[in-house]
N, C-alpha and C. Protein backbone atom coordinates (compact mmCIF):
# COMPACT_ATOMS: atom_id res chain seq x y z
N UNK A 1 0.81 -1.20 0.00
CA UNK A 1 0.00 0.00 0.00
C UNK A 1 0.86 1.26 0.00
N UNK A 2 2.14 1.06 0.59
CA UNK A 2 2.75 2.39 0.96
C UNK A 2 3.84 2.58 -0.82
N UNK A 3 3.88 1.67 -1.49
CA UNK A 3 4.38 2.17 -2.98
C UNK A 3 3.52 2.69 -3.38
N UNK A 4 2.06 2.13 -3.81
CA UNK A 4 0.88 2.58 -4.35
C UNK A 4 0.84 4.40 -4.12
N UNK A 5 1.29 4.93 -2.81
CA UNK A 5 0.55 5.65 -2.23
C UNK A 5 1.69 6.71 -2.51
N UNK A 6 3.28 6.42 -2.65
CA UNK A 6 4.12 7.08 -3.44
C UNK A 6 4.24 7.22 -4.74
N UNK A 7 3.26 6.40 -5.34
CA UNK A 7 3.00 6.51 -7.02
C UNK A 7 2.46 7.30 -7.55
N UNK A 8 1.00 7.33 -6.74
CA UNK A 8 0.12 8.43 -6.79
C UNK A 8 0.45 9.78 -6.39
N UNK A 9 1.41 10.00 -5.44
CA UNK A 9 1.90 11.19 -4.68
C UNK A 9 2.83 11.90 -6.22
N UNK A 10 3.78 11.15 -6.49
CA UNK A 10 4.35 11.22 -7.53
C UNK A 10 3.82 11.90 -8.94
N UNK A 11 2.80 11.12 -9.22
CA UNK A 11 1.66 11.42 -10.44
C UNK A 11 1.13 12.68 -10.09
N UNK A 12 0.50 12.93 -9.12
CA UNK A 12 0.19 14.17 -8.52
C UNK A 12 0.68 15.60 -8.07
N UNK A 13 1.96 15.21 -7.80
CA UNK A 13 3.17 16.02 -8.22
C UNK A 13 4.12 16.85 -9.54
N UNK A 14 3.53 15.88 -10.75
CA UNK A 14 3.81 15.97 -11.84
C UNK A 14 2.20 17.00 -12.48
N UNK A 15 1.34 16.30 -12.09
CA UNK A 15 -0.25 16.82 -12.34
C UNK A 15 0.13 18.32 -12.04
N UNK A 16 0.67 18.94 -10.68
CA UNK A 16 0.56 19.87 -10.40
C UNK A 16 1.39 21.14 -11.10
N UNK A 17 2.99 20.69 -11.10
CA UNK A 17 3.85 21.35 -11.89
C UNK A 17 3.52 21.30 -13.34
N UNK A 18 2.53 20.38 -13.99
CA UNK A 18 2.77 20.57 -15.68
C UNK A 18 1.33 21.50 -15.89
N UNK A 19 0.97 21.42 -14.62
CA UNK A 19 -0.37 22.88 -14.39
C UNK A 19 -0.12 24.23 -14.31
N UNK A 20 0.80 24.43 -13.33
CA UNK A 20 1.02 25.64 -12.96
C UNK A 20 0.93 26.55 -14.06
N UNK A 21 1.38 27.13 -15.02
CA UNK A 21 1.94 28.02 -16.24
C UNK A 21 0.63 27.96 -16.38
N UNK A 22 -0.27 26.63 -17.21
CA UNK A 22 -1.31 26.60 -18.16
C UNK A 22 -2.59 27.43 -17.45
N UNK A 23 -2.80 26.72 -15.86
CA UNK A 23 -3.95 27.31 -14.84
C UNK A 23 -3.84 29.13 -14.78
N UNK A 24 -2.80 29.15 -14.61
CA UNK A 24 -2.41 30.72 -14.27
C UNK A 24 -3.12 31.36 -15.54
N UNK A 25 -2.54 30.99 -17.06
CA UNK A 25 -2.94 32.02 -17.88
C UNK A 25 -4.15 31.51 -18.24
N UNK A 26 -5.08 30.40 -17.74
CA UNK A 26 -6.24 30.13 -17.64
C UNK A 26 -7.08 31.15 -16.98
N UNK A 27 -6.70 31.29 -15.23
CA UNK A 27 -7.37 32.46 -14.95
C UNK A 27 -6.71 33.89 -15.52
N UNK A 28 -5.94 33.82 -16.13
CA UNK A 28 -5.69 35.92 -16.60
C UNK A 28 -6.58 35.37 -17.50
N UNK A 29 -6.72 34.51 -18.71
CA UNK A 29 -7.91 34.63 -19.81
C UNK A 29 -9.27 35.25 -19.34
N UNK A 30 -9.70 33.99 -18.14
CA UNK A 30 -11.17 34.20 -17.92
C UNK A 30 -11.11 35.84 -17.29
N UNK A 31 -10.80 35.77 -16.53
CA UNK A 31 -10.62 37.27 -15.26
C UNK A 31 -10.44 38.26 -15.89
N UNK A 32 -9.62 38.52 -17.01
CA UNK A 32 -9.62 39.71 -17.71
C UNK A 32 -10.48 40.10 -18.91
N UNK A 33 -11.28 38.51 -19.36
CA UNK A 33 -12.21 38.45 -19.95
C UNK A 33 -13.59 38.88 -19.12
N UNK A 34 -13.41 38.26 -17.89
CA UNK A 34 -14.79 39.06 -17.34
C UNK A 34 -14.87 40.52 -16.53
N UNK A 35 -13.34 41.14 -16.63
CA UNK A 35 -13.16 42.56 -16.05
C UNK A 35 -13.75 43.48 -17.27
N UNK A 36 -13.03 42.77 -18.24
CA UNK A 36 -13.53 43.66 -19.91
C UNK A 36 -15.55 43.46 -19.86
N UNK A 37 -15.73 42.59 -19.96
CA UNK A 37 -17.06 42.18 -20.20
C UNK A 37 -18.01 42.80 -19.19
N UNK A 38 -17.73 42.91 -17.86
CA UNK A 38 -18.09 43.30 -16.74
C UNK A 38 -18.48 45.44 -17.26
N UNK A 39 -17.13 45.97 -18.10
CA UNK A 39 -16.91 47.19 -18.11
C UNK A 39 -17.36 47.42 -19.61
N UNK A 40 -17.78 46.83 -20.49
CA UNK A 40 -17.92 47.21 -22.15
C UNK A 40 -19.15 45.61 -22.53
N UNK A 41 -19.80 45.16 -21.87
CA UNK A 41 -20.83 44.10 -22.30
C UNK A 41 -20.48 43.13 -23.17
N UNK A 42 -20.92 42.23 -23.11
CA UNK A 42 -21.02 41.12 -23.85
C UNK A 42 -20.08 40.68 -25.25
N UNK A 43 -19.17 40.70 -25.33
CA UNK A 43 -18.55 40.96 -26.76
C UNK A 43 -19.18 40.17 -27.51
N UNK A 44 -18.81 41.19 -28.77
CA UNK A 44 -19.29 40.31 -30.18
C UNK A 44 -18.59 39.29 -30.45
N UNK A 45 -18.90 38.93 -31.94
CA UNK A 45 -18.26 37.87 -32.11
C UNK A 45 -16.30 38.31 -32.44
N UNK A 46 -17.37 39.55 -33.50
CA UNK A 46 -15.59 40.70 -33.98
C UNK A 46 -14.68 41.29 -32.51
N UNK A 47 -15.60 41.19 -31.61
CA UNK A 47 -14.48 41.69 -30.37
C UNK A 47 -13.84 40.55 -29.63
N UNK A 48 -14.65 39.26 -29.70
CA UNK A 48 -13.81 38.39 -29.49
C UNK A 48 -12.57 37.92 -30.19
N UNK A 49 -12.80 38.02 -31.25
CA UNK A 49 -11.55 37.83 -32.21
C UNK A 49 -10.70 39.10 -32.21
N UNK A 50 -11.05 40.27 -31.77
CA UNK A 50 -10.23 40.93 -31.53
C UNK A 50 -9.56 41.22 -30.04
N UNK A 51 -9.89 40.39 -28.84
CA UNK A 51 -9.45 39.28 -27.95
C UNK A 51 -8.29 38.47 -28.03
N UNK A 52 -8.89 37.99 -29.32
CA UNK A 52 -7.89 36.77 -29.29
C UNK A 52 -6.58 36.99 -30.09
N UNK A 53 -7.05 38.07 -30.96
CA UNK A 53 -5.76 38.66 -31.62
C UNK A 53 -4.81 39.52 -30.71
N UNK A 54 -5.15 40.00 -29.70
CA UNK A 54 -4.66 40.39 -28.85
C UNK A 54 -3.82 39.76 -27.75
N UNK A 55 -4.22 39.21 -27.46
CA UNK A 55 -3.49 37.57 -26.82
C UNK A 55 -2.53 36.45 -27.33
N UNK A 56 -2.98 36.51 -28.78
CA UNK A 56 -2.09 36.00 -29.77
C UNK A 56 -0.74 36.72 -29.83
N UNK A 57 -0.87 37.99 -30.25
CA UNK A 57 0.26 38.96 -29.87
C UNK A 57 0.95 39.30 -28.72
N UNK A 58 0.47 39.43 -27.92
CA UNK A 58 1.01 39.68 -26.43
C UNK A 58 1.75 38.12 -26.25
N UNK A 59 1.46 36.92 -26.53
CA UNK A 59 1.80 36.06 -26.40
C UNK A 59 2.90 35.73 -27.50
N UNK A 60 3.13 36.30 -27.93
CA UNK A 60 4.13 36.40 -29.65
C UNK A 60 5.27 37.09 -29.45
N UNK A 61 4.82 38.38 -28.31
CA UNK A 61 5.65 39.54 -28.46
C UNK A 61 6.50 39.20 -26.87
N UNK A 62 6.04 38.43 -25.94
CA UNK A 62 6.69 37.61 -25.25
C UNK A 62 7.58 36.69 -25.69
N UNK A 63 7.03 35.66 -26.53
CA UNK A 63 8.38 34.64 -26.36
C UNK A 63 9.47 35.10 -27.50
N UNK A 64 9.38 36.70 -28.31
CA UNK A 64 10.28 36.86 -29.30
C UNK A 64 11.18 37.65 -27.98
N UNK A 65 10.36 38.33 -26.71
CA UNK A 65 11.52 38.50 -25.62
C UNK A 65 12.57 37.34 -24.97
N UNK A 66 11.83 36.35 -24.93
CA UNK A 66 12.54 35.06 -24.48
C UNK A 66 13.78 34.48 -25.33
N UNK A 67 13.18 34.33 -26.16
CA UNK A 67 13.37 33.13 -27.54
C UNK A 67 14.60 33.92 -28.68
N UNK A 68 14.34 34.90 -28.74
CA UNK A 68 14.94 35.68 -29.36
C UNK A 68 14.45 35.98 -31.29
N UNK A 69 15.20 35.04 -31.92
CA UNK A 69 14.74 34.70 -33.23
C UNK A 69 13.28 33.94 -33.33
N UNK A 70 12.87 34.49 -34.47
CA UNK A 70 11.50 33.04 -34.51
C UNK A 70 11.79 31.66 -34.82
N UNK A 71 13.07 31.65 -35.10
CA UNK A 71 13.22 30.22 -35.39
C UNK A 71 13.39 29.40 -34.53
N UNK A 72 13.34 30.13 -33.34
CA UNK A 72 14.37 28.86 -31.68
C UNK A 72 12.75 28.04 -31.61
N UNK A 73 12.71 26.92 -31.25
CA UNK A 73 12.32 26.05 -30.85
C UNK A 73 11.11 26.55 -29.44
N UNK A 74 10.32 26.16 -29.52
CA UNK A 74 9.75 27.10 -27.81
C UNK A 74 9.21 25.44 -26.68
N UNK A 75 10.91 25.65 -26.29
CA UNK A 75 11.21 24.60 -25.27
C UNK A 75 12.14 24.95 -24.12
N UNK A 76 11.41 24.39 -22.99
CA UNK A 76 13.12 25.30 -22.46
C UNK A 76 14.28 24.85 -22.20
N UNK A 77 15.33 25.54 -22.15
CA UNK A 77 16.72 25.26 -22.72
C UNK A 77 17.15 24.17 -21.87
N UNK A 78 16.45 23.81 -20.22
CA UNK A 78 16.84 23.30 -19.67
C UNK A 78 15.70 22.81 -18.67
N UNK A 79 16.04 21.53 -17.71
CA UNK A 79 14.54 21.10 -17.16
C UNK A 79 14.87 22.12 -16.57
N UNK A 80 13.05 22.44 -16.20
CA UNK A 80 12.91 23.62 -14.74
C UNK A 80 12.01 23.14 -13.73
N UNK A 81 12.30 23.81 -12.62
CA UNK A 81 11.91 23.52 -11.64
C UNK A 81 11.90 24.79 -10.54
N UNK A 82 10.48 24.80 -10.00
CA UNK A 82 10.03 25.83 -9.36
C UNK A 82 9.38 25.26 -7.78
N UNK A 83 10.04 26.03 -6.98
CA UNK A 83 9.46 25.86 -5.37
C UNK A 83 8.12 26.11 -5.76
N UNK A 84 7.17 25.40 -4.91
CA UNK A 84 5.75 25.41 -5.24
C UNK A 84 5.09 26.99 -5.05
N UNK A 85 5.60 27.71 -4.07
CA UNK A 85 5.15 28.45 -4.19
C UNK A 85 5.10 29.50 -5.26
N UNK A 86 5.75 29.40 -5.84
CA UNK A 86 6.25 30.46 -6.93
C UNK A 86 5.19 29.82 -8.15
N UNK A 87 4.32 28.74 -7.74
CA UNK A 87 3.23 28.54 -8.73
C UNK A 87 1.90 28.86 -8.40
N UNK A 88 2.00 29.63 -7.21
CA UNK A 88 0.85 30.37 -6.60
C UNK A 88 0.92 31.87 -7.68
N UNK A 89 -0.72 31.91 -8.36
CA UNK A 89 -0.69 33.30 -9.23
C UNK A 89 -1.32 34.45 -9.01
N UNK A 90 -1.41 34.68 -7.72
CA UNK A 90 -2.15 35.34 -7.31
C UNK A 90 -1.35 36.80 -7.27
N UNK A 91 -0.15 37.18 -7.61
CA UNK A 91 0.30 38.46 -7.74
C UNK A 91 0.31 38.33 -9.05
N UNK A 92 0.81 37.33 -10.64
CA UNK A 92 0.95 37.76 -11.69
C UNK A 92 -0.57 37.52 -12.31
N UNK A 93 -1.35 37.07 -11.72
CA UNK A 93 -2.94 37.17 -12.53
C UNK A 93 -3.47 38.11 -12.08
N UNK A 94 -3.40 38.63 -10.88
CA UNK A 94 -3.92 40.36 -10.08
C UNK A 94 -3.35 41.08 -10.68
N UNK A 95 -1.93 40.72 -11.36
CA UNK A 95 -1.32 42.23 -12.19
C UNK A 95 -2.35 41.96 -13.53
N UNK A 96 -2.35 41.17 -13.62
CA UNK A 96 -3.35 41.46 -15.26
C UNK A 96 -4.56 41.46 -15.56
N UNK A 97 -5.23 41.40 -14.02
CA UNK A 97 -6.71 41.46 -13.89
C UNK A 97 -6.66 43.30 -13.64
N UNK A 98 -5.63 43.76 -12.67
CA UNK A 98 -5.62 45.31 -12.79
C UNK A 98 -5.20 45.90 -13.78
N UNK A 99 -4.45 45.14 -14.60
CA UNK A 99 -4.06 45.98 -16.50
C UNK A 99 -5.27 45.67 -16.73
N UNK A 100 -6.32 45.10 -16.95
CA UNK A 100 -7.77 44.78 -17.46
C UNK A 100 -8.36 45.81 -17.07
N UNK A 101 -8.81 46.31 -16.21
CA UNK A 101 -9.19 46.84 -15.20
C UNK A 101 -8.97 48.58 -15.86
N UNK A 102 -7.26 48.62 -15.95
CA UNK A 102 -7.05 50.24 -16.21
C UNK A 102 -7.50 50.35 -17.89
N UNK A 103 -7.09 49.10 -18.58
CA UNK A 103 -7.63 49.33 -20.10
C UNK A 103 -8.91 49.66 -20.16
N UNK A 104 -9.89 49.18 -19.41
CA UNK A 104 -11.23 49.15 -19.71
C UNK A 104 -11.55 50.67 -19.56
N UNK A 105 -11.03 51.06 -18.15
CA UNK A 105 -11.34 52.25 -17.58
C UNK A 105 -10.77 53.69 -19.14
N UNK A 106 -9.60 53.16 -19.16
CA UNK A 106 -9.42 54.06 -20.33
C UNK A 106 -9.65 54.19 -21.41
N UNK A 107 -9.74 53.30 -21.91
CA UNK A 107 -10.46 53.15 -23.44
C UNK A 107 -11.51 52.19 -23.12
N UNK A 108 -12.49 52.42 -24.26
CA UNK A 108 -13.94 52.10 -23.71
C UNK A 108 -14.85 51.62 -25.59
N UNK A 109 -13.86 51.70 -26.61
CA UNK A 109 -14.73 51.24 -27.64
C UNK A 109 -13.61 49.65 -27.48
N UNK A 110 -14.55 49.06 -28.95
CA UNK A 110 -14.05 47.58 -28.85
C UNK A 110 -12.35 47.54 -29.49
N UNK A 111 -11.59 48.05 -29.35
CA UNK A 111 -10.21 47.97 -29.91
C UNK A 111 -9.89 47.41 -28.32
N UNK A 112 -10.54 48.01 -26.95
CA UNK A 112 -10.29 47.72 -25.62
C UNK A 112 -10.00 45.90 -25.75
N UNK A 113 -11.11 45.25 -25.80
CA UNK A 113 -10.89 43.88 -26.28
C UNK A 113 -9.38 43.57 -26.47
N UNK A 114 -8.65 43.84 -28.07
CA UNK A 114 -7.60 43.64 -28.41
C UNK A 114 -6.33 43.94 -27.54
N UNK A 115 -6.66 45.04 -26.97
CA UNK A 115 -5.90 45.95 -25.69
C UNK A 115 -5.63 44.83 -24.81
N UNK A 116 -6.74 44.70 -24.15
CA UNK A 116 -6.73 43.79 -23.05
C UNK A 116 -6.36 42.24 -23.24
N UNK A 117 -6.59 42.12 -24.12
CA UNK A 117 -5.37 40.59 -24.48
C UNK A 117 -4.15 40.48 -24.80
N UNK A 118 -4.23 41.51 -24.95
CA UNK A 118 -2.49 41.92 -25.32
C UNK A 118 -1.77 42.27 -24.01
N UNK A 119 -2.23 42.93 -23.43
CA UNK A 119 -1.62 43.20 -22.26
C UNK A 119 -1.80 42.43 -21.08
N UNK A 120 -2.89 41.73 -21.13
CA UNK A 120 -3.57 40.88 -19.80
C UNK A 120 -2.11 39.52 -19.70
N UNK A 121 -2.06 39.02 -21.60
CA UNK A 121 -0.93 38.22 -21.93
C UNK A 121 0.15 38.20 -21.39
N UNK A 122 0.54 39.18 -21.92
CA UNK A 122 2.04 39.92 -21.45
C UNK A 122 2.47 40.25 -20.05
N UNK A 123 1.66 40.82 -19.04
CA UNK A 123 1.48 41.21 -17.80
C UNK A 123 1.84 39.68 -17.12
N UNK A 124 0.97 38.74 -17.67
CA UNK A 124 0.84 37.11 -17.03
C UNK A 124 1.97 36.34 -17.27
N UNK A 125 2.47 36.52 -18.43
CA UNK A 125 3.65 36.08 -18.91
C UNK A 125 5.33 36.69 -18.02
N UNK A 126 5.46 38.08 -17.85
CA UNK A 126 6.40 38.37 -17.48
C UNK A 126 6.58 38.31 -15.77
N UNK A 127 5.27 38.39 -15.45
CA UNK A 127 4.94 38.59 -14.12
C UNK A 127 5.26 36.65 -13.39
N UNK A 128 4.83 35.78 -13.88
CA UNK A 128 4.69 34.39 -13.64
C UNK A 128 6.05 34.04 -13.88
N UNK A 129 6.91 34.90 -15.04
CA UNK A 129 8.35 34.38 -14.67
C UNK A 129 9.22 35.18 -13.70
N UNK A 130 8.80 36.05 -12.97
CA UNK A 130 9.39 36.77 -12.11
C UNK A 130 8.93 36.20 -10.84
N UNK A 131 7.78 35.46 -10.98
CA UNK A 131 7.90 34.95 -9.41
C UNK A 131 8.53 33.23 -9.91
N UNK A 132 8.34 32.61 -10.68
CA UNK A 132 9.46 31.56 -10.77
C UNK A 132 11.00 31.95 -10.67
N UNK A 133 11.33 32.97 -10.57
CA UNK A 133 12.84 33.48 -10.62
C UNK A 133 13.13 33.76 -9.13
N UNK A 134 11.72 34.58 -8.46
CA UNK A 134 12.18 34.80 -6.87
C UNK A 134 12.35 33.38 -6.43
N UNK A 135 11.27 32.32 -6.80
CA UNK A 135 10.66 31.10 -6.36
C UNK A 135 12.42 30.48 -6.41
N UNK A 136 13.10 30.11 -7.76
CA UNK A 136 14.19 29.65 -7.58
C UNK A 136 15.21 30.12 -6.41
N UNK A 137 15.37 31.86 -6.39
CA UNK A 137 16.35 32.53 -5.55
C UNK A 137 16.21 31.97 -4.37
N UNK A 138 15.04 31.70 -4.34
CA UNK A 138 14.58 31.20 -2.04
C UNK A 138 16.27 29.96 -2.00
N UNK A 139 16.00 29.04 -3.27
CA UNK A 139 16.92 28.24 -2.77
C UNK A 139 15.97 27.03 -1.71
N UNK A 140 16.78 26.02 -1.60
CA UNK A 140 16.02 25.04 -0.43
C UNK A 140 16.02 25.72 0.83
């Protein structure tokens, strides 16, 4: 019983770390999708796609910060590994639920949409590797 119970611990361990990244920009999607929606109604179908073009980019214009060329591979250079806490997103999805938040407030026709995926992206992206970077510094 007690292998069984390190197998599963194991599996569950893996469940959690190959989550972290995906969950996080799961909630900046929804959250900044419902800060926008909350402040400019219901999007269309054209503001959703101009959403998603926005996100597409912000997400583009990130890993050409990372990655450098478009040609590198988008893998990382090396395994990683992050203290758990540093997969808690509650400071880099609050930064991009408050970029949601100031876009809406400032601009107010549907280009906001595109705005806010672009930046909600980007905010989640740079912010989530800055706390994996403190997360490493802790050290054991």
């Amino acid at each position: 019983m007690g292998a069984g119970r390190r197998s599963y611990r194991s599996h569950l361990k893996t469940a959690v770390a190959t989550s972290a990244a995906p969950y996080g920009y799961t909630l900046t999607v929804w959250t900044s999708g419902a800060v926008t929606t909350h402040a400019l109604g219901i999007p269309t179908a054209w503001e959703a796609l101009l959403f998603l073009a926005g996100a597409v980019t912000g997400f583009g214009v990130t890993a050409a910060l990372a990655y450098g060329l478009p040609t590198e591979v988008l893998a990382s250079p090396e395994p990683g590994s992050v203290r758990l806490w540093g997969g808690f997103h509650v400071v880099s999805v609050g930064l991009a639920i408050g970029a949601a938040a100031l876009v809406t407030t400032l601009i107010t026709n549907p280009v906001a949409w595109m705005i806010v995926g672009f930046v909600a992206t980007l905010v989640y992206l740079v912010g989530i590797a800055a706390q994996f970077t403190l997360a490493d510094a802790r050290g054991p």
